[in-house]
PDB file of N, CA and C in Angstrom:
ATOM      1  N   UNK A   1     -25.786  66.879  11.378  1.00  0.00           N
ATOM      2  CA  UNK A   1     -24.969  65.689  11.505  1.00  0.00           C
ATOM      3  C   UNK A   1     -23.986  65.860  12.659  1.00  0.00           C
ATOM      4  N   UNK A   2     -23.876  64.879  13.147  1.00  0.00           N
ATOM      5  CA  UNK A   2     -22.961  64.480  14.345  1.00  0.00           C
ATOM      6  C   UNK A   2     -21.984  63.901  13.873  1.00  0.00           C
ATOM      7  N   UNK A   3     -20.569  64.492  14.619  1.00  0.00           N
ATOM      8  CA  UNK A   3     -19.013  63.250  14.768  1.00  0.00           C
ATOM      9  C   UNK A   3     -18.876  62.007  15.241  1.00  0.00           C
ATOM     10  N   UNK A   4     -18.878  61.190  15.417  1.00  0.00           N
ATOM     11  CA  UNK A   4     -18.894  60.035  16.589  1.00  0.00           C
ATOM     12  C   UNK A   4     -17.331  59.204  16.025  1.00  0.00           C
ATOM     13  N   UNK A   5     -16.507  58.775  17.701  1.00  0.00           N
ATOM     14  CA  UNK A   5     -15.566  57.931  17.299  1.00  0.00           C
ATOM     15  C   UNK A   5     -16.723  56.409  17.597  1.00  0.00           C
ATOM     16  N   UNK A   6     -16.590  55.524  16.565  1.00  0.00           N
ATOM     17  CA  UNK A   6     -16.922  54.390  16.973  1.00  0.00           C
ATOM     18  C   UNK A   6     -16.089  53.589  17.635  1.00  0.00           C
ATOM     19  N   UNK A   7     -15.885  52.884  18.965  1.00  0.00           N
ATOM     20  CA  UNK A   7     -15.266  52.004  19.438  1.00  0.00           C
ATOM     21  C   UNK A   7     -15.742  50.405  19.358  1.00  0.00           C
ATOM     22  N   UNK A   8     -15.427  49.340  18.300  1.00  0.00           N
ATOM     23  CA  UNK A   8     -15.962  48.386  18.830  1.00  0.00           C
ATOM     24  C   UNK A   8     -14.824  47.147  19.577  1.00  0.00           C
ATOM     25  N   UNK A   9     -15.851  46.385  20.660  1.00  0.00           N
ATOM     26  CA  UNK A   9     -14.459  45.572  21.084  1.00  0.00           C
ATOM     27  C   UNK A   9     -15.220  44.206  20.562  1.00  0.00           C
ATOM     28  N   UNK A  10     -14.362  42.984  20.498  1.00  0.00           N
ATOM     29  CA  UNK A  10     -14.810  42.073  20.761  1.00  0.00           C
ATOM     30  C   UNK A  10     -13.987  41.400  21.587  1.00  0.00           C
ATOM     31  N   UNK A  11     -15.046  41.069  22.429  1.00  0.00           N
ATOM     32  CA  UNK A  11     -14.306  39.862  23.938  1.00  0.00           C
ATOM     33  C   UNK A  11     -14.007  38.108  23.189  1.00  0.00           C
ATOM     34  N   UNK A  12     -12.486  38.182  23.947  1.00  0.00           N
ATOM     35  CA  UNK A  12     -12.215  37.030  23.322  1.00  0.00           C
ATOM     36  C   UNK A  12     -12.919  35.471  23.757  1.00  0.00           C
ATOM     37  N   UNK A  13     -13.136  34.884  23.487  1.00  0.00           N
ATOM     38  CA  UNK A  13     -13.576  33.352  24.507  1.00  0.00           C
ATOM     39  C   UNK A  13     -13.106  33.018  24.771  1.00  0.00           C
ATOM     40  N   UNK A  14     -11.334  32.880  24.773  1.00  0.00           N
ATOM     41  CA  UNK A  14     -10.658  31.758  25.274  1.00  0.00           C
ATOM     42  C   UNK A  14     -10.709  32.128  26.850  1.00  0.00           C
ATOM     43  N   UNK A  15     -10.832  31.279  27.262  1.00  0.00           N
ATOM     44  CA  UNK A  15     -10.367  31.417  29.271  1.00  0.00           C
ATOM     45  C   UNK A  15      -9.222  31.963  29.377  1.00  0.00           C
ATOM     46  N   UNK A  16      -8.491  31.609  28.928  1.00  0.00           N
ATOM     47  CA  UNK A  16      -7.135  32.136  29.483  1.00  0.00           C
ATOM     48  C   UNK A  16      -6.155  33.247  28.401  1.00  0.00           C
ATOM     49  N   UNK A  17      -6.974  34.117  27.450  1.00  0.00           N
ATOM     50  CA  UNK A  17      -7.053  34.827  27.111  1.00  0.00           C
ATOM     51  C   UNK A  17      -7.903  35.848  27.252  1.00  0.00           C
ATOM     52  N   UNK A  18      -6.957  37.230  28.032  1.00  0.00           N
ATOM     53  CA  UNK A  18      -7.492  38.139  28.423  1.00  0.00           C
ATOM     54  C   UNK A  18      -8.027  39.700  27.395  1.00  0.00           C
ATOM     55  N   UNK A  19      -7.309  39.483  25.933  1.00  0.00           N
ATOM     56  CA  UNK A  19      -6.975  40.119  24.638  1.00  0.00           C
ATOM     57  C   UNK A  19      -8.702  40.074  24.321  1.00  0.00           C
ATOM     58  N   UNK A  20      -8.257  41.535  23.367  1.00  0.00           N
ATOM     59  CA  UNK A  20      -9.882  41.413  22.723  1.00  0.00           C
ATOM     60  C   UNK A  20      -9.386  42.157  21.197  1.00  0.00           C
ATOM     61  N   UNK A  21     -10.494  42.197  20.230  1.00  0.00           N
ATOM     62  CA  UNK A  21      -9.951  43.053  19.263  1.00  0.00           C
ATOM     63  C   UNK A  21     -10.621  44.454  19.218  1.00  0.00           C
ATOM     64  N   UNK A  22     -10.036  45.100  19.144  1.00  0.00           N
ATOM     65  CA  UNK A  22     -10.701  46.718  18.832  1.00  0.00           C
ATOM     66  C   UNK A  22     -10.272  47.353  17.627  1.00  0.00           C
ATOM     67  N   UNK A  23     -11.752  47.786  17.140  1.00  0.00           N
ATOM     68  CA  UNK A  23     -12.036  48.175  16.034  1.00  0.00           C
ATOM     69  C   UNK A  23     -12.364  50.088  16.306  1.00  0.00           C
ATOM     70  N   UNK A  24     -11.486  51.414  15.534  1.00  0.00           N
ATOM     71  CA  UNK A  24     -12.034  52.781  16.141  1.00  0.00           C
ATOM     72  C   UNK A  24     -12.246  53.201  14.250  1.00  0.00           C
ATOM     73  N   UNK A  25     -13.501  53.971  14.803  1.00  0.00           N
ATOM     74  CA  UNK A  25     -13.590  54.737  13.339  1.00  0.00           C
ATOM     75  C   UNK A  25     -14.370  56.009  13.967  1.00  0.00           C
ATOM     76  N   UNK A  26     -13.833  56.344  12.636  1.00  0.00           N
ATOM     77  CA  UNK A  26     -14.959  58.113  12.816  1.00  0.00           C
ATOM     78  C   UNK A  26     -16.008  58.141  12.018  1.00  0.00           C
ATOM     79  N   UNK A  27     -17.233  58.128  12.491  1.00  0.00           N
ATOM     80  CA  UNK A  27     -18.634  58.064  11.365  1.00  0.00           C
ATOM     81  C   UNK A  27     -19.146  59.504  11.828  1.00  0.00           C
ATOM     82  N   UNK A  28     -20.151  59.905  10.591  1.00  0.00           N
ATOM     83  CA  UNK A  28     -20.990  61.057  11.017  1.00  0.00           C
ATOM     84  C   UNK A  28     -22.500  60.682  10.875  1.00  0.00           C
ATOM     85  N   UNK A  29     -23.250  60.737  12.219  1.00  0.00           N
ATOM     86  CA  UNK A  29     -24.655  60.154  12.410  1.00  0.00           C
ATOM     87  C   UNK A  29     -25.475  61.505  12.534  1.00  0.00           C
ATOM     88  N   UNK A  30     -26.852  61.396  12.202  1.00  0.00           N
ATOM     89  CA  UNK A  30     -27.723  62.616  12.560  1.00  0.00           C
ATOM     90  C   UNK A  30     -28.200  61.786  14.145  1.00  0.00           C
ATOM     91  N   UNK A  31     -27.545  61.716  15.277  1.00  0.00           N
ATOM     92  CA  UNK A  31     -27.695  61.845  16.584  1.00  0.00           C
ATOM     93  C   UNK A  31     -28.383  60.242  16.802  1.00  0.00           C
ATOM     94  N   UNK A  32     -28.895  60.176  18.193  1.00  0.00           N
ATOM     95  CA  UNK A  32     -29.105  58.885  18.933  1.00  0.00           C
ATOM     96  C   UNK A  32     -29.532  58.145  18.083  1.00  0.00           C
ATOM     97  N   UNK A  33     -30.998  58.578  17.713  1.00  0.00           N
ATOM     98  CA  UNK A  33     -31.856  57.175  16.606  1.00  0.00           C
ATOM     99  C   UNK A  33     -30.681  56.555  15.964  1.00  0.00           C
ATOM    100  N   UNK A  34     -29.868  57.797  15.056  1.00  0.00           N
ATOM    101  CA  UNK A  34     -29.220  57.118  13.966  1.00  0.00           C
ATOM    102  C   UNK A  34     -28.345  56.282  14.408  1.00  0.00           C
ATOM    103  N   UNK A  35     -27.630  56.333  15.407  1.00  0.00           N
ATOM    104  CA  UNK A  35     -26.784  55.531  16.640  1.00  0.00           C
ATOM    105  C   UNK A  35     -27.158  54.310  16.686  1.00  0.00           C
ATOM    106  N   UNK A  36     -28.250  54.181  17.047  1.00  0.00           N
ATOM    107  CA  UNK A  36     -29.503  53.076  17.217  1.00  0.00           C
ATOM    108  C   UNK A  36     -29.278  52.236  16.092  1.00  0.00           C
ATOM    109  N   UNK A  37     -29.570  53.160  15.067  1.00  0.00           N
ATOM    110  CA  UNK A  37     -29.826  52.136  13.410  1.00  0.00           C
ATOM    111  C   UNK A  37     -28.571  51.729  12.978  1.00  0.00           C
ATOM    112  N   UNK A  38     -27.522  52.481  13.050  1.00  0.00           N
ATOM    113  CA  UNK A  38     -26.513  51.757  12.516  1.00  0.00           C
ATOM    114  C   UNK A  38     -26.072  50.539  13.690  1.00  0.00           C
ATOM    115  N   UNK A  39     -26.407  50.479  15.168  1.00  0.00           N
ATOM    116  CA  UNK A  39     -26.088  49.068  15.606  1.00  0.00           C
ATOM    117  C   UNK A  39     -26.557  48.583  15.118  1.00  0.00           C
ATOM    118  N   UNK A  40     -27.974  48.543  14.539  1.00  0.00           N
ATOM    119  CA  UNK A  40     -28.452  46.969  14.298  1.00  0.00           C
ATOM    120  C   UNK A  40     -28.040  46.893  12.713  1.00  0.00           C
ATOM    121  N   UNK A  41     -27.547  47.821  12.124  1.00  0.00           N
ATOM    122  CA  UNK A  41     -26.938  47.745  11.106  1.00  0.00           C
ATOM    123  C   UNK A  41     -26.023  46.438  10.640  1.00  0.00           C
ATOM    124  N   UNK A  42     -24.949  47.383  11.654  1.00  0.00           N
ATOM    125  CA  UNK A  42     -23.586  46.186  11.845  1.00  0.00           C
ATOM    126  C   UNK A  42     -24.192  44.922  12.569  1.00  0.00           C
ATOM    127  N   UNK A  43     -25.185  44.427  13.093  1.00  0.00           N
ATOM    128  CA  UNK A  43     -25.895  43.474  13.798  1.00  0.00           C
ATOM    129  C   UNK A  43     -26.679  42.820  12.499  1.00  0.00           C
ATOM    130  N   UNK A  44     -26.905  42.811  11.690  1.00  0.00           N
ATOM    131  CA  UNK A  44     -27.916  42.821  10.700  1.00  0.00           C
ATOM    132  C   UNK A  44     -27.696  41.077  10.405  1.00  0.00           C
ATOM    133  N   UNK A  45     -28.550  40.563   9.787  1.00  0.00           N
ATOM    134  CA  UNK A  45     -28.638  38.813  10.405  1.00  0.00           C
ATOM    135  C   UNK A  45     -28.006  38.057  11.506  1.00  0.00           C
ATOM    136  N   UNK A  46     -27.688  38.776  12.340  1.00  0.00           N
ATOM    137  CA  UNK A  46     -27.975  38.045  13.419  1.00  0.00           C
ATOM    138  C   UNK A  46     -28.824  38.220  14.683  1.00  0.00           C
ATOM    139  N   UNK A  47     -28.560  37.034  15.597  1.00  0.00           N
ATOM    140  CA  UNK A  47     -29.745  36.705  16.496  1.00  0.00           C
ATOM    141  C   UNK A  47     -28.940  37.886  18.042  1.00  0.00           C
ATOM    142  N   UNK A  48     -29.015  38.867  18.025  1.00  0.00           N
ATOM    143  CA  UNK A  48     -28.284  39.331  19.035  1.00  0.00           C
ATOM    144  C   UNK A  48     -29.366  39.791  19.949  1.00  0.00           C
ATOM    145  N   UNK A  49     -28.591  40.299  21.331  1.00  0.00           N
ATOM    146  CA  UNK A  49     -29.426  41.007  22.306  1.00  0.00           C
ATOM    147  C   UNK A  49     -28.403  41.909  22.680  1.00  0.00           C
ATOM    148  N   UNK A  50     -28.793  42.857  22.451  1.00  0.00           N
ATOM    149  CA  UNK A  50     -28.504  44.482  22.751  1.00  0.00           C
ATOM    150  C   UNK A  50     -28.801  45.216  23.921  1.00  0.00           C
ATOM    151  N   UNK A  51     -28.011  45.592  24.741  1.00  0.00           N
ATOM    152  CA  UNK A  51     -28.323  46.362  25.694  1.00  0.00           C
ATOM    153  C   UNK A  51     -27.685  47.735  25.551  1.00  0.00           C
ATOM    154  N   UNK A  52     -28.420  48.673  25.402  1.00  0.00           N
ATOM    155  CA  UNK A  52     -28.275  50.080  25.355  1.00  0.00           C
ATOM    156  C   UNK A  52     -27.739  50.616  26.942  1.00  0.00           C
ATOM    157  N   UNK A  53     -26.614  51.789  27.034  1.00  0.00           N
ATOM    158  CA  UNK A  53     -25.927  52.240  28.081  1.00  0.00           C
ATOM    159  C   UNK A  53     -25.848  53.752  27.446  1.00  0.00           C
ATOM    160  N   UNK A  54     -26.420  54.714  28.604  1.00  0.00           N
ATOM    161  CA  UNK A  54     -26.190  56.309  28.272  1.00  0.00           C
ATOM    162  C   UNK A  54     -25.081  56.516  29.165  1.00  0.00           C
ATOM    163  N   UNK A  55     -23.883  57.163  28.684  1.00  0.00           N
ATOM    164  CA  UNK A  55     -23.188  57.504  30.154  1.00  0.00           C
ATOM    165  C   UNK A  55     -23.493  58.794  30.454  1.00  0.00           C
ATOM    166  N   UNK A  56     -22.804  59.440  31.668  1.00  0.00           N
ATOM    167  CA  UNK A  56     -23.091  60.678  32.096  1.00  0.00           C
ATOM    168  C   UNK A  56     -22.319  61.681  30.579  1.00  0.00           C
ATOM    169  N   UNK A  57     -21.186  61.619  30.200  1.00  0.00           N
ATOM    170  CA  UNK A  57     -20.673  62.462  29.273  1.00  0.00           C
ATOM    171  C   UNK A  57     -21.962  62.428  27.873  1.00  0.00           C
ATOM    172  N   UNK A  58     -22.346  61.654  28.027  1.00  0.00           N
ATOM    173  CA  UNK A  58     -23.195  61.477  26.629  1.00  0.00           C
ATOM    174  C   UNK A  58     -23.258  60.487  25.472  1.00  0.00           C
ATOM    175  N   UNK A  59     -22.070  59.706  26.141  1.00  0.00           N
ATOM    176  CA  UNK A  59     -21.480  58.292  25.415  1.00  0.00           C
ATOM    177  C   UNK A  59     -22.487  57.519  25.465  1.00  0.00           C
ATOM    178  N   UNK A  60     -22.778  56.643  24.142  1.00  0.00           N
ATOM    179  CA  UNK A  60     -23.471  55.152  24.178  1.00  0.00           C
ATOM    180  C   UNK A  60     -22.921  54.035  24.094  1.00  0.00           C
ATOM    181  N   UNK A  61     -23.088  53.221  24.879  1.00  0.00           N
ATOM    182  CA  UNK A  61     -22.733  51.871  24.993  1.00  0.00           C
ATOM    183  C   UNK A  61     -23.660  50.687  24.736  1.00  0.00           C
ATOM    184  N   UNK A  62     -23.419  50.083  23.625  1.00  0.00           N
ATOM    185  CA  UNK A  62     -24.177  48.858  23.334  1.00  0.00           C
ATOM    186  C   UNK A  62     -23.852  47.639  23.740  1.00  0.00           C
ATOM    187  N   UNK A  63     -24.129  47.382  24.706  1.00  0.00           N
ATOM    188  CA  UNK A  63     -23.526  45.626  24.832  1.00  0.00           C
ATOM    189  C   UNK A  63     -24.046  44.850  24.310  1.00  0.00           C
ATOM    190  N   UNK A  64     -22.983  43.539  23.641  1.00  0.00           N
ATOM    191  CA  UNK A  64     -23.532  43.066  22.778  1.00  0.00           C
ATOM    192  C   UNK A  64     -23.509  41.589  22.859  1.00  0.00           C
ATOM    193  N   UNK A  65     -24.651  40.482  22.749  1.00  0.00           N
ATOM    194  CA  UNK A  65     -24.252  39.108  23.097  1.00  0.00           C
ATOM    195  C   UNK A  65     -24.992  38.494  21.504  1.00  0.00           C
ATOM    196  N   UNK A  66     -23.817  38.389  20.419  1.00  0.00           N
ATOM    197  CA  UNK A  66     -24.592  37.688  19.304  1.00  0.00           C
ATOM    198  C   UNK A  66     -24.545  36.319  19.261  1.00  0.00           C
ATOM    199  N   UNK A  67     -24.953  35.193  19.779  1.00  0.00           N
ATOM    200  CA  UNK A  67     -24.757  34.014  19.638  1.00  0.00           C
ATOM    201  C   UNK A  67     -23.416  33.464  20.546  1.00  0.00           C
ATOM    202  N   UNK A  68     -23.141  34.363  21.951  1.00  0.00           N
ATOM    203  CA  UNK A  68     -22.278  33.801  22.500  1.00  0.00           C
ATOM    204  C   UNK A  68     -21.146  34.835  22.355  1.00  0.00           C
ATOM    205  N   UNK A  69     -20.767  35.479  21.136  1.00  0.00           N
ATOM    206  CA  UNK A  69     -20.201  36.705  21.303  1.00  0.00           C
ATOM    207  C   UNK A  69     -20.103  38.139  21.853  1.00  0.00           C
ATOM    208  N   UNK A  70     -19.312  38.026  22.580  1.00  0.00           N
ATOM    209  CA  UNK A  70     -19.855  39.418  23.635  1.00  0.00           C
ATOM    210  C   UNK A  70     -18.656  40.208  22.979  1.00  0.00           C
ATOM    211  N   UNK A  71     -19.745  41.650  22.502  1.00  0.00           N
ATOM    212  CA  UNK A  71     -18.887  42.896  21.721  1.00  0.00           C
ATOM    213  C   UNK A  71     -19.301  43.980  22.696  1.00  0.00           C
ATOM    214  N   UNK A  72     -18.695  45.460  22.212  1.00  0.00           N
ATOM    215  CA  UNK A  72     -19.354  46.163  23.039  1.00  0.00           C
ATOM    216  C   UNK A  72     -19.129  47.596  21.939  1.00  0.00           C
ATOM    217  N   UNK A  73     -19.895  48.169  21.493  1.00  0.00           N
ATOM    218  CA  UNK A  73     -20.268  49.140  20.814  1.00  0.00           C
ATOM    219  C   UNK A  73     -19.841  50.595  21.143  1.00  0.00           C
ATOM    220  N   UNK A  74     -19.188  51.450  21.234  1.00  0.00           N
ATOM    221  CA  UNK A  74     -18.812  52.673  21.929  1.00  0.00           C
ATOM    222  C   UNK A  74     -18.948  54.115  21.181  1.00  0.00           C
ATOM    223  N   UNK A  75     -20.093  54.537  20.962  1.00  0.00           N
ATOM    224  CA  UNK A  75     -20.050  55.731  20.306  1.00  0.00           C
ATOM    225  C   UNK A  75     -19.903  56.913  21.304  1.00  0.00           C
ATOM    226  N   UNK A  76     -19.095  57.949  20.880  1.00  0.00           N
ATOM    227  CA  UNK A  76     -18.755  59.212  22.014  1.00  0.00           C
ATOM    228  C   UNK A  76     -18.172  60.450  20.811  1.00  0.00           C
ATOM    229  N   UNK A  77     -19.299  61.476  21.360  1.00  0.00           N
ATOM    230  CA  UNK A  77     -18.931  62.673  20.025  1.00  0.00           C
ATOM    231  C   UNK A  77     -18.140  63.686  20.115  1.00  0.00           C
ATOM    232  N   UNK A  78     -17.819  63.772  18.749  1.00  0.00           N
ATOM    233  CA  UNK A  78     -16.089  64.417  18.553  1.00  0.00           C
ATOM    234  C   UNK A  78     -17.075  65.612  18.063  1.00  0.00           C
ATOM    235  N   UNK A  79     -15.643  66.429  17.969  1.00  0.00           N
ATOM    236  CA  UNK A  79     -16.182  67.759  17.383  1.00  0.00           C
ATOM    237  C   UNK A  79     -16.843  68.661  17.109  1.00  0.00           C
TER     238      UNK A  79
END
């Protein structure tokens, strides 16, 4: 099992609001797949499109567009 801080954001819609909300937790995943499964986890009935991001440190980034909502997913491992 793996540490991961989860980062999620959500981008606000208003135009002239630049604010988003962020959500941080600490989960423990058995590595990428499981990474994988719990997005579509938290995604689970809805119509989203997911774009997967590896960074160089090892971080994943999910971008996320569910019906017009743009989130962005941030797992990066602790410990």
């Amino acid at each position: 099992m793996k540490e991961y801080e989860m980062v999620r954001e959500i981008f606000n819609e208003c135009a002239n609001n630049q604010m988003r909300d962020v959500f941080i937790e600490e989960i423990r995943l058995d590595g990428e797949a499981a990474v994988d499964a719990r997005v579509e986890e938290l995604l689970k009935g809805e119509e989203a499109k997911i774009e997967k991001e590896v960074l160089a440190d090892g971080s994943l980034v999910y971008h996320v567009d569910a019906h017009g909502l743009l989130q962005r997913y941030t797992f990066t491992e602790i410990g």
